[in-house]
N, C-alpha and C. Protein backbone atom coordinates (compact mmCIF):
# COMPACT_ATOMS: atom_id res chain seq x y z
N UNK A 1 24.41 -110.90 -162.70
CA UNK A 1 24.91 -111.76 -161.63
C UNK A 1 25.55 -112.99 -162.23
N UNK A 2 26.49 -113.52 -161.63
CA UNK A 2 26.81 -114.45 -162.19
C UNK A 2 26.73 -116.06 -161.50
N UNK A 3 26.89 -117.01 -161.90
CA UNK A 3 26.22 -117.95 -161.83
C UNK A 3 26.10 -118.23 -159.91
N UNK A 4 27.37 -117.96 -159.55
CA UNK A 4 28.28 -118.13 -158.00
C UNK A 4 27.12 -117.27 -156.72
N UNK A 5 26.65 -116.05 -157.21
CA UNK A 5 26.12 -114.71 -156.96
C UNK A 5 24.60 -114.68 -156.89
N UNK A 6 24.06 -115.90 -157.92
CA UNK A 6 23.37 -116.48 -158.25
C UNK A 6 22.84 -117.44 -156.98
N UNK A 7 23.34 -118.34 -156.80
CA UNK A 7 23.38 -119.27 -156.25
C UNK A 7 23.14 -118.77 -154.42
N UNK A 8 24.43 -117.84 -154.11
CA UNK A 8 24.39 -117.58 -153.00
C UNK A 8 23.13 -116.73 -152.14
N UNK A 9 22.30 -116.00 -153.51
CA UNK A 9 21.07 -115.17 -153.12
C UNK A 9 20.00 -116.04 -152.91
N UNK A 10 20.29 -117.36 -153.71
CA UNK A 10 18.93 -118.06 -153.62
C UNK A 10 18.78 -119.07 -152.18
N UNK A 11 20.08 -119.53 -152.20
CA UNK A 11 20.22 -119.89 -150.53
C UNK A 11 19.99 -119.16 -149.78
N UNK A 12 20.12 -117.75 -149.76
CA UNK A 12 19.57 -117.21 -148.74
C UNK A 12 18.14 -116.94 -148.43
N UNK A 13 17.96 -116.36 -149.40
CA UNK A 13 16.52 -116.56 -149.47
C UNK A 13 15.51 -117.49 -148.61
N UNK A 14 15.95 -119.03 -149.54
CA UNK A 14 15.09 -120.09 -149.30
C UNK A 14 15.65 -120.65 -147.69
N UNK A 15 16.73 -119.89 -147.67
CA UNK A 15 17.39 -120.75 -145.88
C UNK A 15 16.81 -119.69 -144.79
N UNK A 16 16.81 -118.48 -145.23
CA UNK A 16 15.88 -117.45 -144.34
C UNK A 16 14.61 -118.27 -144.15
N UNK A 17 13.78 -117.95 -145.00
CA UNK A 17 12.55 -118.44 -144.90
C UNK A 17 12.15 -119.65 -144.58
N UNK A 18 12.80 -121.25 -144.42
CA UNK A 18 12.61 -122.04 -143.58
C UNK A 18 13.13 -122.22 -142.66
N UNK A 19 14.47 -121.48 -142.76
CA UNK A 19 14.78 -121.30 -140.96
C UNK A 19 14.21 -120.26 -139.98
N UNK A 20 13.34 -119.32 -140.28
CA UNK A 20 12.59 -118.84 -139.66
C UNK A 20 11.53 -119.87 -139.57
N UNK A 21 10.87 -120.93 -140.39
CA UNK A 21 9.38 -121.49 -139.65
C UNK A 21 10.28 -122.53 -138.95
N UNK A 22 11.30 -123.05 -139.45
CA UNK A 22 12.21 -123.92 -138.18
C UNK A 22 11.88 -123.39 -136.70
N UNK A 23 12.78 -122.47 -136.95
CA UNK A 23 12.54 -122.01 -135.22
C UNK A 23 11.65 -121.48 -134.58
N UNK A 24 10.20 -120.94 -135.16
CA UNK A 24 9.25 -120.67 -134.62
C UNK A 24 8.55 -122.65 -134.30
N UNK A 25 9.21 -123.22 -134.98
CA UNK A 25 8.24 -124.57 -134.67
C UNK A 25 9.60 -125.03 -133.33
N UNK A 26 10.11 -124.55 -132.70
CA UNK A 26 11.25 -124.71 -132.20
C UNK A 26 12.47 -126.14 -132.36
N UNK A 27 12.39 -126.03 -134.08
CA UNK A 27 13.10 -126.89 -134.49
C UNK A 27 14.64 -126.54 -134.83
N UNK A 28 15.53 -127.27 -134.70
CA UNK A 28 17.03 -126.63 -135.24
C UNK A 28 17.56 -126.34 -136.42
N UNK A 29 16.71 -127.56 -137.90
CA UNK A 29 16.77 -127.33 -138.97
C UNK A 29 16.06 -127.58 -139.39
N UNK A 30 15.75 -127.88 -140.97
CA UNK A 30 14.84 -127.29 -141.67
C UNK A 30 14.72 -129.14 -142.94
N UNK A 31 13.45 -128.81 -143.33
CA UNK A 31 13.60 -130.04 -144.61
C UNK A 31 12.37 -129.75 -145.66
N UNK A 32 12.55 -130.23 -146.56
CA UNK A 32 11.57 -129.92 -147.86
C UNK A 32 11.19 -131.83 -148.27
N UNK A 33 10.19 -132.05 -148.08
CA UNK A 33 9.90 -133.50 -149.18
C UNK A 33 8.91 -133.24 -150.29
N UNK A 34 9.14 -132.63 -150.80
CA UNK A 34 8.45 -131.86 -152.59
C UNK A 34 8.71 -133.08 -153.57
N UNK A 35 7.90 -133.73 -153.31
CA UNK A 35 8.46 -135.14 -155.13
C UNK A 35 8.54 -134.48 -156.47
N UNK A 36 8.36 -133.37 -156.55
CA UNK A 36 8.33 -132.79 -158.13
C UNK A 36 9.95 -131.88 -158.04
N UNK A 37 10.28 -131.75 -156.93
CA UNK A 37 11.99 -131.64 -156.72
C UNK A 37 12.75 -132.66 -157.51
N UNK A 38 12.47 -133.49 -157.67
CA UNK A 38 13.51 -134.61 -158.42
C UNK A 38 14.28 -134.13 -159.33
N UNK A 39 13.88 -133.56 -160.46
CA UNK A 39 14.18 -132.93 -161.22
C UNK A 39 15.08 -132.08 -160.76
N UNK A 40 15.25 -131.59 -159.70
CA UNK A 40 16.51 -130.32 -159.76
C UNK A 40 17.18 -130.73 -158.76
N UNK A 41 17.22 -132.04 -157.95
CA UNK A 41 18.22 -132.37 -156.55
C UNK A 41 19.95 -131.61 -156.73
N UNK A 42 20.37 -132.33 -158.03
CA UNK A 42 21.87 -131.89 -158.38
C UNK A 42 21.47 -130.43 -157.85
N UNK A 43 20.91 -129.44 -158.75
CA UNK A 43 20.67 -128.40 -158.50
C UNK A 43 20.90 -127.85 -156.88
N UNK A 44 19.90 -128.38 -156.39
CA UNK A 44 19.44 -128.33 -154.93
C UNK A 44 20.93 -128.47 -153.87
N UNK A 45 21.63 -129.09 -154.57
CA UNK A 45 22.48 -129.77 -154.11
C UNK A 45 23.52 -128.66 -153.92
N UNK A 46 23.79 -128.13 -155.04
CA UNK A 46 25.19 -127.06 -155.61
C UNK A 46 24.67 -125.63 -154.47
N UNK A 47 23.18 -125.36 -154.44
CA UNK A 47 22.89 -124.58 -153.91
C UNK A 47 22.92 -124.46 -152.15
N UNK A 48 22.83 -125.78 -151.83
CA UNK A 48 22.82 -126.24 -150.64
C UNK A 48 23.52 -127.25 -150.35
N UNK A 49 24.71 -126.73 -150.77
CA UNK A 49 26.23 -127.79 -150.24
C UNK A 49 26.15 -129.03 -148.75
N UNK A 50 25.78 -128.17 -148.12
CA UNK A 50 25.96 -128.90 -146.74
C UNK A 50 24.40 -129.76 -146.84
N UNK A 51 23.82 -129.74 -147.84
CA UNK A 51 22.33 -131.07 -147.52
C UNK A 51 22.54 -132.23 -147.83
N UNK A 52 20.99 -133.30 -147.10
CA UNK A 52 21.61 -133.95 -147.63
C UNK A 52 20.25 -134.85 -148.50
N UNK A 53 20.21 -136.00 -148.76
CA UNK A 53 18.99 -135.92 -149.95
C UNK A 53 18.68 -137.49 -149.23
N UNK A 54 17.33 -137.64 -148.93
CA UNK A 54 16.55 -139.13 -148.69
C UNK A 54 15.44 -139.78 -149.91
N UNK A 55 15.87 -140.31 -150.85
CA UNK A 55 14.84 -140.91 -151.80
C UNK A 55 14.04 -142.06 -151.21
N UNK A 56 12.48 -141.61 -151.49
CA UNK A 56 11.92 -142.71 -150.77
C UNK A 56 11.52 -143.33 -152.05
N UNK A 57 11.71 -144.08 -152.35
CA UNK A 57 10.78 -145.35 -153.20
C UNK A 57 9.57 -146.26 -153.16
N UNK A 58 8.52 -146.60 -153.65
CA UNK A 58 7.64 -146.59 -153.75
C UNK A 58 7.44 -147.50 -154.71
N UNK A 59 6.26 -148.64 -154.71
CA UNK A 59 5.92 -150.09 -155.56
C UNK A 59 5.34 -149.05 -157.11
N UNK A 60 5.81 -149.18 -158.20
CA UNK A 60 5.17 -148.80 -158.75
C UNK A 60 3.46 -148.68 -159.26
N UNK A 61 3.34 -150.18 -158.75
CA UNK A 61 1.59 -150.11 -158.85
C UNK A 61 1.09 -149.33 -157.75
N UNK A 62 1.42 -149.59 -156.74
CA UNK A 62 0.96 -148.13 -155.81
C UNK A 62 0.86 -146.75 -156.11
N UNK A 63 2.13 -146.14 -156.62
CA UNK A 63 1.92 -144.48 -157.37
C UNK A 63 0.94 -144.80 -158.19
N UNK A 64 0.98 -145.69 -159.10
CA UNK A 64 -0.28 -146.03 -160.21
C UNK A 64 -1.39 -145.60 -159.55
N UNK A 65 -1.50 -146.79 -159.13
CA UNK A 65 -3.12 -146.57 -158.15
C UNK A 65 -3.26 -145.12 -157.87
N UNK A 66 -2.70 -144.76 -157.41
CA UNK A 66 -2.94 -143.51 -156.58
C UNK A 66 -2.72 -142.18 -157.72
N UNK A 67 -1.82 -142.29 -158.03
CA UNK A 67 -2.01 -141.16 -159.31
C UNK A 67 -3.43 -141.51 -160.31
N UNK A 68 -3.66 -142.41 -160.47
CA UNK A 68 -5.31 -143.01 -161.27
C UNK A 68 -6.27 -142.46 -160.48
N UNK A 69 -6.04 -142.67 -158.93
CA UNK A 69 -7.26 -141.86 -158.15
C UNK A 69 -7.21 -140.85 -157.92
N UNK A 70 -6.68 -140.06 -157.71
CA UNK A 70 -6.34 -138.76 -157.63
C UNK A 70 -6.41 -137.43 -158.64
N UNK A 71 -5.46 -138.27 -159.69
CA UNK A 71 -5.74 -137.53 -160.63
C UNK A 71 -5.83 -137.72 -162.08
N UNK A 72 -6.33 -139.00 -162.15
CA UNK A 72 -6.97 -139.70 -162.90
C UNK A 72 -6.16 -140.09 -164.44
N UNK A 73 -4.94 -140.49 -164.00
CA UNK A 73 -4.08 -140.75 -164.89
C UNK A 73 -4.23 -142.28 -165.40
N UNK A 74 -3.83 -142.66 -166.74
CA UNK A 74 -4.25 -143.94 -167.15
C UNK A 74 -2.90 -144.68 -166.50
N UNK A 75 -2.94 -146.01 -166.62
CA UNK A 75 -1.86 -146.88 -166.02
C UNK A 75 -0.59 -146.07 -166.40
N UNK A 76 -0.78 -146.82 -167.61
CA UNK A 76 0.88 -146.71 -168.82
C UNK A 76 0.88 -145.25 -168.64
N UNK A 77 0.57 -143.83 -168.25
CA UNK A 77 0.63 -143.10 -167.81
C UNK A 77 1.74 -143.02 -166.58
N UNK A 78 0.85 -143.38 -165.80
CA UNK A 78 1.49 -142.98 -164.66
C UNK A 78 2.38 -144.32 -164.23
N UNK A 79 2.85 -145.34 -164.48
CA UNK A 79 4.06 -146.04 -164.78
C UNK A 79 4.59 -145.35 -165.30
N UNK A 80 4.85 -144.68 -166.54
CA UNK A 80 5.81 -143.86 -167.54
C UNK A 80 6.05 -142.76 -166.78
N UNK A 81 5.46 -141.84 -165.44
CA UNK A 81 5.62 -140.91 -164.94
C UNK A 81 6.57 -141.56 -163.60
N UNK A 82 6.03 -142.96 -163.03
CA UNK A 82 7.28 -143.44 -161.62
C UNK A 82 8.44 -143.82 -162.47
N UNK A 83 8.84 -144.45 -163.64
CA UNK A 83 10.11 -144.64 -164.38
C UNK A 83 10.77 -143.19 -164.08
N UNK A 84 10.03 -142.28 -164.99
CA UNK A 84 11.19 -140.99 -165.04
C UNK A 84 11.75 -140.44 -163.34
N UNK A 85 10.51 -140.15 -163.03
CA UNK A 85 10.56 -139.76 -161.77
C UNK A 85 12.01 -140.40 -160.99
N UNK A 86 11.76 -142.02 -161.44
CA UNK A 86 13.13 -142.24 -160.15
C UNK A 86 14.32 -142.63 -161.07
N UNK A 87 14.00 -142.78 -162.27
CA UNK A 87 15.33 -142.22 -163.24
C UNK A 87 15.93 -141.06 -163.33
N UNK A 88 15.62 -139.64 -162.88
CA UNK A 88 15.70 -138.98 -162.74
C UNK A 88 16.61 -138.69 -161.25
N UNK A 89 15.72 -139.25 -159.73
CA UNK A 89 16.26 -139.41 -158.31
C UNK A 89 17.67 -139.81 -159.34
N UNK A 90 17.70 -141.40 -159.66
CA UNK A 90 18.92 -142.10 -159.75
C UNK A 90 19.84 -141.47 -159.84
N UNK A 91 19.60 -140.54 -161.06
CA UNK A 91 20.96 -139.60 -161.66
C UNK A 91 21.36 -138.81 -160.95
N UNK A 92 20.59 -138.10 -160.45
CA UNK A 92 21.06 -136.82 -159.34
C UNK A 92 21.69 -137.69 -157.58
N UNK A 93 21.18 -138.89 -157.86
CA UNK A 93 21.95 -139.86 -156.64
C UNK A 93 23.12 -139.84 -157.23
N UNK A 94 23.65 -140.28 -158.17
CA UNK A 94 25.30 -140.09 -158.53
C UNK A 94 25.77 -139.06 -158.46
N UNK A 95 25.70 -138.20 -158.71
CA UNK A 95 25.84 -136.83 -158.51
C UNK A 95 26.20 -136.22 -157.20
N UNK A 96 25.06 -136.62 -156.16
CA UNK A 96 25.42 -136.45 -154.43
C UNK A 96 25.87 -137.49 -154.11
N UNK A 97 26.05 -138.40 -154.30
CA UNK A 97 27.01 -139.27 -153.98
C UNK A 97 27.18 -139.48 -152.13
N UNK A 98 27.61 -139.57 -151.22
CA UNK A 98 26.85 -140.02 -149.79
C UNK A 98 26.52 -138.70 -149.40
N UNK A 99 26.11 -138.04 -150.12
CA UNK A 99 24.90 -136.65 -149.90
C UNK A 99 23.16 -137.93 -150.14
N UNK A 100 23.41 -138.68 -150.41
CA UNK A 100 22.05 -138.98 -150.86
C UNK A 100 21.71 -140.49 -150.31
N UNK A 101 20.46 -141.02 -149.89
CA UNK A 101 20.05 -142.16 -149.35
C UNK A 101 19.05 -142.30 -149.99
N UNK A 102 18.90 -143.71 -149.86
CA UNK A 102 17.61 -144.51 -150.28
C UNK A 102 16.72 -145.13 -149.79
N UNK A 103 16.02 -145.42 -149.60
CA UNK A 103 15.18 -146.48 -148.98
C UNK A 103 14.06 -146.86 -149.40
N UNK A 104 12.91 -147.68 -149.20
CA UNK A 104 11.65 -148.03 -150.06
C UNK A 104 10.68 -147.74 -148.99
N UNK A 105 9.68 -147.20 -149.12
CA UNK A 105 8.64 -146.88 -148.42
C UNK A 105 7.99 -147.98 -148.06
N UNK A 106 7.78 -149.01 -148.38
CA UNK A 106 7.28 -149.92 -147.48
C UNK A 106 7.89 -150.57 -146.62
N UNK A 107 9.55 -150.46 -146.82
CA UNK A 107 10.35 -151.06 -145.71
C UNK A 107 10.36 -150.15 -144.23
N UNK A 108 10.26 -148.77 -144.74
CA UNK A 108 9.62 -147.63 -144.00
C UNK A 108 8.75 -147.65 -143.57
N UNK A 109 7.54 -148.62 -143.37
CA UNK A 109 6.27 -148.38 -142.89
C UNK A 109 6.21 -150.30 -142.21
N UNK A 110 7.04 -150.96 -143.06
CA UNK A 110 6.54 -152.65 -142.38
C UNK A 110 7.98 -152.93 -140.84
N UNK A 111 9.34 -151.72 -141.42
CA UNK A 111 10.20 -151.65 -140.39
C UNK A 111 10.81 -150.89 -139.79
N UNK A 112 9.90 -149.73 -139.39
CA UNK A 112 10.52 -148.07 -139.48
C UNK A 112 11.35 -148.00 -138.22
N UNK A 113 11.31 -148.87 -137.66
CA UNK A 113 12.59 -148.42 -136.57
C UNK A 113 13.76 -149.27 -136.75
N UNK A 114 13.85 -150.24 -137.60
CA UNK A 114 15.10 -150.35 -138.03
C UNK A 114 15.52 -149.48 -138.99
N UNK A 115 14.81 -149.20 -140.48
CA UNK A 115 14.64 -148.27 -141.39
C UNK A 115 15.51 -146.95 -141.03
N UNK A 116 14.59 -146.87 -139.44
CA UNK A 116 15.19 -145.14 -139.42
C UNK A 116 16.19 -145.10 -138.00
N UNK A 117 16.40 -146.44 -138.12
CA UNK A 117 17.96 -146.53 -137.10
C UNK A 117 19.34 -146.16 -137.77
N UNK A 118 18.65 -147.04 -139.31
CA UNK A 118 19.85 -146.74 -140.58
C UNK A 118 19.70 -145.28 -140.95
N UNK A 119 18.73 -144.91 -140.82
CA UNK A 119 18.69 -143.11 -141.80
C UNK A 119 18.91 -142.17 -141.02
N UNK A 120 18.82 -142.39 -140.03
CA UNK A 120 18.98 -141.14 -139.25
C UNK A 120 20.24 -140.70 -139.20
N UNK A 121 21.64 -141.67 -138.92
CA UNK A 121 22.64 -140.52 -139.11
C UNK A 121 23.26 -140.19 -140.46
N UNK A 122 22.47 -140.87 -141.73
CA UNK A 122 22.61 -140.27 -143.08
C UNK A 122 22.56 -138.94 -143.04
N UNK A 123 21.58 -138.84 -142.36
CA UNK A 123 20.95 -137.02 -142.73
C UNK A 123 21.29 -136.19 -140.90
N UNK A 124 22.12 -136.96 -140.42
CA UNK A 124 23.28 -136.30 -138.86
C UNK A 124 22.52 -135.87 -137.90
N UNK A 125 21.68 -136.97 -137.58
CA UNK A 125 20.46 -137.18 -136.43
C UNK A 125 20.63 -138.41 -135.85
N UNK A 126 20.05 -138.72 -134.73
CA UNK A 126 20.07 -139.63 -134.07
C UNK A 126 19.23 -140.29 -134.17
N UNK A 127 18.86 -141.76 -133.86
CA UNK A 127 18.04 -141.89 -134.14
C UNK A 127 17.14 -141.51 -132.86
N UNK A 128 15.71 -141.57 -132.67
CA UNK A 128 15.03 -140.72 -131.19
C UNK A 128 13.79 -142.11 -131.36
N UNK A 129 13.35 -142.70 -130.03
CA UNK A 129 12.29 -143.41 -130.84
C UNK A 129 10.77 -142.55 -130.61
N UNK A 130 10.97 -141.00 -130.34
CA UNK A 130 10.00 -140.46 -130.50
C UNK A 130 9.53 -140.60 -132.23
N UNK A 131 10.49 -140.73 -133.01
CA UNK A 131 10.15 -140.97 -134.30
C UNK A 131 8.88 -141.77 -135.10
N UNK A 132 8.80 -143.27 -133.83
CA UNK A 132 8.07 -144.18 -133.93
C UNK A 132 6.46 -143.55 -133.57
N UNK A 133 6.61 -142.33 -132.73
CA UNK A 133 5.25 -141.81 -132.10
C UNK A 133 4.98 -140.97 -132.61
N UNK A 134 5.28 -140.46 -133.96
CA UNK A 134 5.08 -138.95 -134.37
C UNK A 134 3.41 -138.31 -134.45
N UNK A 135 2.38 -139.93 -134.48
CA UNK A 135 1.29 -138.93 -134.11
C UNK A 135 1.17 -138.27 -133.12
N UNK A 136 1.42 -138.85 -131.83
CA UNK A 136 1.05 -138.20 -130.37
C UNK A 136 2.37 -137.07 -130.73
N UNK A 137 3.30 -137.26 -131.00
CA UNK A 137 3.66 -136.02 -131.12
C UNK A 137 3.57 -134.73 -131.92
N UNK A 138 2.81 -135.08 -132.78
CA UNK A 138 2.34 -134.17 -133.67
C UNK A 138 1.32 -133.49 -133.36
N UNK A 139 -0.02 -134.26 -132.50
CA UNK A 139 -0.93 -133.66 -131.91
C UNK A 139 -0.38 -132.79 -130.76
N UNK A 140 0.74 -133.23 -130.07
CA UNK A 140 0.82 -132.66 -128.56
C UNK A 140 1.56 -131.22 -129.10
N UNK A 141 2.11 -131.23 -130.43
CA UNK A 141 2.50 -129.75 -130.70
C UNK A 141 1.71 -128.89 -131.65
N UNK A 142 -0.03 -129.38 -131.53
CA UNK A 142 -0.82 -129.00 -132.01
C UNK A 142 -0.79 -128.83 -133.99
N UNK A 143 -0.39 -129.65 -134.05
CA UNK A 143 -0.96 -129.92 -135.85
C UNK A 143 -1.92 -130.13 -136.15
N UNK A 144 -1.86 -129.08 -137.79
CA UNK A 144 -3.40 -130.22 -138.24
C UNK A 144 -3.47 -131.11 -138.39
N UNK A 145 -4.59 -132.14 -138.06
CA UNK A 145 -5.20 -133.07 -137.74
C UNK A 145 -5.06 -133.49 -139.30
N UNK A 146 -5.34 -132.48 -140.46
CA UNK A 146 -5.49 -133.59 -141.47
C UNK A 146 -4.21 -132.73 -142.31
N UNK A 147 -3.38 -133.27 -143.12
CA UNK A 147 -1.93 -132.73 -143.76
C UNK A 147 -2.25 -132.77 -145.42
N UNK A 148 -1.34 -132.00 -146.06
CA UNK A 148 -1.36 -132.34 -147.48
C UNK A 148 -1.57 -133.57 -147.90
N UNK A 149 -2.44 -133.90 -149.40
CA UNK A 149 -2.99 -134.87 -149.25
C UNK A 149 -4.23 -135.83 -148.43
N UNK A 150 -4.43 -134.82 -147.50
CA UNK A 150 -5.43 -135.86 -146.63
C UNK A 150 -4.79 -136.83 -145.42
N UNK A 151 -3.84 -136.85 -145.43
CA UNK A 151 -3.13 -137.53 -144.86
C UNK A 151 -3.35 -136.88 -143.06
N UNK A 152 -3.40 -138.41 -142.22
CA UNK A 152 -4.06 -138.05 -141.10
C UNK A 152 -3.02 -137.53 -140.18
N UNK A 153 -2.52 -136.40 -139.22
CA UNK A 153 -1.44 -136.19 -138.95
C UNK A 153 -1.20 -137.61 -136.98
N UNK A 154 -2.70 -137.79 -137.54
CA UNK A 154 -2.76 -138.21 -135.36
C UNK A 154 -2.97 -139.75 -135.74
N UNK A 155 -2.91 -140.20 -137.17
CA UNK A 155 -2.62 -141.44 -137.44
C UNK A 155 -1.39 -142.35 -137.25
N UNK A 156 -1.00 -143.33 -136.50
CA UNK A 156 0.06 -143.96 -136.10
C UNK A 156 0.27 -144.75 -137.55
N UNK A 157 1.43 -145.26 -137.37
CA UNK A 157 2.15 -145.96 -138.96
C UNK A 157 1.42 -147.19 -139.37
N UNK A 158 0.31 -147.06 -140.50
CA UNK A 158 0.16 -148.35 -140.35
C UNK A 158 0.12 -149.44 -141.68
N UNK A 159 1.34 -150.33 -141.18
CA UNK A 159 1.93 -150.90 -142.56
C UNK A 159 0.94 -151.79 -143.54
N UNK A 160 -0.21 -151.76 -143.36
CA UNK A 160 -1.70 -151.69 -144.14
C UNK A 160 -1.31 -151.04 -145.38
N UNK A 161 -1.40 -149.95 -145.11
CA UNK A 161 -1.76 -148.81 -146.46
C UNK A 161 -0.63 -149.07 -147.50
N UNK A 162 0.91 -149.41 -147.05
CA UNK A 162 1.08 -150.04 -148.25
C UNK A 162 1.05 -150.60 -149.33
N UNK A 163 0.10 -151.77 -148.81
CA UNK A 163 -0.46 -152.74 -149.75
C UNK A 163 -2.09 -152.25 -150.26
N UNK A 164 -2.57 -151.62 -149.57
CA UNK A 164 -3.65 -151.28 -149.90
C UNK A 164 -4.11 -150.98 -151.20
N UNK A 165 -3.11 -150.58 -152.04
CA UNK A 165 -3.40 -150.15 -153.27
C UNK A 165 -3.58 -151.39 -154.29
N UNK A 166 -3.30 -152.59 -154.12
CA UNK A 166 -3.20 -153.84 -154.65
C UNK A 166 -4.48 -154.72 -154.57
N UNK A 167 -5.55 -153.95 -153.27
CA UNK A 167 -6.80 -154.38 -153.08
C UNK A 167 -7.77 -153.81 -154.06
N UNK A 168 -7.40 -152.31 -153.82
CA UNK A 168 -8.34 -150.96 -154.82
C UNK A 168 -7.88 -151.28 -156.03
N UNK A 169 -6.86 -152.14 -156.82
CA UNK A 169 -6.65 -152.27 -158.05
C UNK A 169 -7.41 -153.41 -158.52
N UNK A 170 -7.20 -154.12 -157.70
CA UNK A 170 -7.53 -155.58 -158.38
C UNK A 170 -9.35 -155.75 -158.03
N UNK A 171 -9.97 -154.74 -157.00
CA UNK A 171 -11.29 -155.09 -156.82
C UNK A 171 -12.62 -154.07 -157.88
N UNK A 172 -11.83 -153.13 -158.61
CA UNK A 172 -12.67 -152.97 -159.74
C UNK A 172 -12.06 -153.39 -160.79
């Protein structure tokens, strides 16, 4: 096969298979937020012409923290792992070029409806302010209650946990 032939099998593939759980969730399209994707966005990109790419950013002492608890990485570790990580986003941001957005996760969580007034027609959505309610709406279309990570799905946004990691660092 060659590289073109290549490419076109794997889109199908991967566009079958989330556009089928798309529309059984009776959604219109489809999205992946995988952070270990970084590494292949360009990729992602060539394969899936028409996408488009949202980098969220993140305080580095926060991933710290949290990569330390989780999975028990030393600081200078996991600093040396958020450098590459969004050295990595960066490059493949040039690359997609207004295929790709940015934003910082805490501006996402302390101002998410301005945040996602701006993002939404990046990625050719409107903005909805059901966005702002996604627990009640997440429960009312029956999700689990608890998501990858632990993460609570019937939990409303709360710009707390941001900083939170700055308490758990500094109090042991």
């Amino acid at each position: 096969w060659d590289e073109q032939e290549l490419d076109d099998r794997l889109r199908e593939f991967y566009s079958g298979m989330f556009e089928r759980h798309a529309l059984s969730q009776g959604k219109a399209r489809w999205g992946d937020k995988t952070p270990f994707h970084t590494a292949h966005m360009t990729e992602m990109g060539q394969i899936f012409p028409d996408s488009v790419f949202v980098g969220i950013i993140r305080h580095p002492g926060a991933v710290a923290a949290s990569l330390h608890k989780h999975f028990h990485y030393a600081f200078d570790e996991a600093i040396a792992y958020w450098c590459d990580v969004n050295r990595q986003m960066l490059a493949a941001a040039a690359d997609l070029g207004d295929r790709f957005t940015l934003c910082r996760y805490e501006d996402l969580v302390h101002d998410s409806e301005g945040v996602l007034r701006e993002l939404m027609p990046a990625v050719g959505e409107a903005f909805d302010p059901a966005l702002l309610r996604h627990h009640e709406v997440q429960k009312a279309q029956g999700a689990p209650k608890l998501t990858d990570g632990s993460t609570s799905s019937r939990d409303a946004i709360d710009a707390r946990r941001a900083e939170k990691w700055a308490d758990e660092v500094t109090a042991g």
